[in-house]
C-alpha atoms as a PDB file:
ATOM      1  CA  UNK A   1      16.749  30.533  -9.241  1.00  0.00           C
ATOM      2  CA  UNK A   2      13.903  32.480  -7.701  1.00  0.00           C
ATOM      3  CA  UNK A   3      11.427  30.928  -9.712  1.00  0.00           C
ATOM      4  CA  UNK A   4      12.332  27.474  -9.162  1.00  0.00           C
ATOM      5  CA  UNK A   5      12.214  27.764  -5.523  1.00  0.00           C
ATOM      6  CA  UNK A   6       9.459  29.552  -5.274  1.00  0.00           C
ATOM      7  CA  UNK A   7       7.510  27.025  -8.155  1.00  0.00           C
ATOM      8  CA  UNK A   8       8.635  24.104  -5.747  1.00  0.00           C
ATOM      9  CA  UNK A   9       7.439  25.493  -2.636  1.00  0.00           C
ATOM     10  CA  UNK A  10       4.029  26.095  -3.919  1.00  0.00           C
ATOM     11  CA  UNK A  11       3.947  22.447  -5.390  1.00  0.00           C
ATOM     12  CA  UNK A  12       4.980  21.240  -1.731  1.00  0.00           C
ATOM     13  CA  UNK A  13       1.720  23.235  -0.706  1.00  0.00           C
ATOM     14  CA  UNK A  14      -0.615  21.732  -3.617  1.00  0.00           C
ATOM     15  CA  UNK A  15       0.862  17.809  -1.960  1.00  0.00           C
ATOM     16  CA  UNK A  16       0.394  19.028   1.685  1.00  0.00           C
ATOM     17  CA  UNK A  17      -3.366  20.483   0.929  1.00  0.00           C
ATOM     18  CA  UNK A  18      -3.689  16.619  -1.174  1.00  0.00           C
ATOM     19  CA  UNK A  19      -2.227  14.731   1.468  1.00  0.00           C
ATOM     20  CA  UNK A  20      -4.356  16.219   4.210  1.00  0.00           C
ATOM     21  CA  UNK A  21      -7.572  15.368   1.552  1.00  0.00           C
ATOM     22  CA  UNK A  22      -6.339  11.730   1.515  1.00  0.00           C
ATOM     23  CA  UNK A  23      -6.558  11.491   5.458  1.00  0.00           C
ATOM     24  CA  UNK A  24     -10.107  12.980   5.500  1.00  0.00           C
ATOM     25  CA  UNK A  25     -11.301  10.547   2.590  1.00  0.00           C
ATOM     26  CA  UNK A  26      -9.550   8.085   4.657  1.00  0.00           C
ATOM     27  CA  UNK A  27     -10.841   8.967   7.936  1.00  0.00           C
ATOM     28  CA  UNK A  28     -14.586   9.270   6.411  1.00  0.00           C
ATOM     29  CA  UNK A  29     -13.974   5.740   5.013  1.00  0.00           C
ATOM     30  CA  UNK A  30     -13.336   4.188   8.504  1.00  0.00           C
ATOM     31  CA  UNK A  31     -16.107   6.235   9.832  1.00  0.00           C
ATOM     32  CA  UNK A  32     -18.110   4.265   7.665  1.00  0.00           C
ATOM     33  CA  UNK A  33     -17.004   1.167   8.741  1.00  0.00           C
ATOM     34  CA  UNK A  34     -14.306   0.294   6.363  1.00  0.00           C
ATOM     35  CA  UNK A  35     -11.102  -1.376   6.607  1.00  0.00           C
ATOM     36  CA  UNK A  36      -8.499   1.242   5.737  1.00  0.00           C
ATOM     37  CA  UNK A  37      -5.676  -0.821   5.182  1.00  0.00           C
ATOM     38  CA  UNK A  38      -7.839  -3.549   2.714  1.00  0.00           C
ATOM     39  CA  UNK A  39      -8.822  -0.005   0.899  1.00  0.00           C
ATOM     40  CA  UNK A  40      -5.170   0.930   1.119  1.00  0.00           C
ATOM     41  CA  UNK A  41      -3.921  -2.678  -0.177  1.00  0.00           C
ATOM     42  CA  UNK A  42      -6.241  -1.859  -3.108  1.00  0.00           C
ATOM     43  CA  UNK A  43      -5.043   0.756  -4.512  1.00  0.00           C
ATOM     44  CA  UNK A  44      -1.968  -0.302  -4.395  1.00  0.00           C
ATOM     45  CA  UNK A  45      -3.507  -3.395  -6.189  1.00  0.00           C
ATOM     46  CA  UNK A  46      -4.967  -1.005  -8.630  1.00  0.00           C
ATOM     47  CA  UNK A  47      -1.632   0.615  -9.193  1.00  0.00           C
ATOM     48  CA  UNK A  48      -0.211  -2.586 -10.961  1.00  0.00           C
ATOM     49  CA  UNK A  49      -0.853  -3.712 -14.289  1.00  0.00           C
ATOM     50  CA  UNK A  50      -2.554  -7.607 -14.297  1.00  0.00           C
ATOM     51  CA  UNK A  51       0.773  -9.398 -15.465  1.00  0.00           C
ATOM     52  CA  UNK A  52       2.541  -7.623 -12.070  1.00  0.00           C
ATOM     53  CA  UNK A  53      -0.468  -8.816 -10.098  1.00  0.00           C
ATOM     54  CA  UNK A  54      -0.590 -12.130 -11.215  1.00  0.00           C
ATOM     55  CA  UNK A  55       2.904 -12.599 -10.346  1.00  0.00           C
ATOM     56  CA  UNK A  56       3.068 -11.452  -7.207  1.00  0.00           C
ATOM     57  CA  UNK A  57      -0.504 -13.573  -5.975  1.00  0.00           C
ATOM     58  CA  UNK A  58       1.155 -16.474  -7.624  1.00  0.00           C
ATOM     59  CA  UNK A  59       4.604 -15.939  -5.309  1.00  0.00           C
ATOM     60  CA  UNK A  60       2.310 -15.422  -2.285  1.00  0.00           C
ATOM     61  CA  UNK A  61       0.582 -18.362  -2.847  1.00  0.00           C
ATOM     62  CA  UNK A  62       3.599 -20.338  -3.274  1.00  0.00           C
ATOM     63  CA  UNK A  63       5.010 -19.394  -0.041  1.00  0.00           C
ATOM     64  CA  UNK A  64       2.020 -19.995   1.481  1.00  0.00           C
ATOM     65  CA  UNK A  65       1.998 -23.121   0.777  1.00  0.00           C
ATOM     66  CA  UNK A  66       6.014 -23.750   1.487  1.00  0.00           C
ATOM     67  CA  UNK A  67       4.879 -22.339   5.064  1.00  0.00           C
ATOM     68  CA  UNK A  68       2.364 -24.487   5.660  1.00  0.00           C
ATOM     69  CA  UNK A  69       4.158 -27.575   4.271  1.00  0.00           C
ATOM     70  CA  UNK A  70       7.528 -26.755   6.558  1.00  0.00           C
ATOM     71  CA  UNK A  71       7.795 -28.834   9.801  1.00  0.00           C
ATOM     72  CA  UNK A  72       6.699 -27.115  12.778  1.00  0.00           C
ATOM     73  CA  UNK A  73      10.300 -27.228  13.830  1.00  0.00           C
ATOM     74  CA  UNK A  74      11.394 -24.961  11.185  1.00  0.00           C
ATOM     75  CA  UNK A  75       8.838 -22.520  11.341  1.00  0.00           C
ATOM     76  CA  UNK A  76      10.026 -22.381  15.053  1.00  0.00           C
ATOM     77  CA  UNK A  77      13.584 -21.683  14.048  1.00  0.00           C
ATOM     78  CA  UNK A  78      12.748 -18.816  11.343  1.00  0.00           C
ATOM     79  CA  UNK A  79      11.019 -16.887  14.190  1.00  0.00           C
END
């Protein structure tokens, strides 16, 4: 039982130490002028396999265009 705790608690530690990495790349990135949510928003893009991007620039689109075809009215309403 120990071991498992004491194996988790050190693996908590290793994610902490990465974590705090990720802010400091992130954090040198905006220092360099960069967007941090657009680099964010890519890796997350990155993440997905093609098919699972497709999809889900196809669905944007097509509410994009359901929102900009709705009556002004409606768009009112949904706020």
């Amino acid at each position: 039982m120990r071991s498992f705790v004491e194996r988790i608690e050190h693996i908590e530690a290793e994610i902490a130490d990465l974590n705090e990495g990720k802010k400091e790349v992130f954090a040198e990135a905006k220092g360099e002028g960069f967007d941090v949510k657009v680099i964010k928003e890519i890796i997350k893009l990155r993440k997905q396999d093609q098919d699972e991007r497709d999809e889900q620039e196809t669905l944007l689109d097509l509410y994009m265009k359901a929102m900009d075809s709705a009556p002004a009215e409606e768009q009112a309403q949904a706020a």
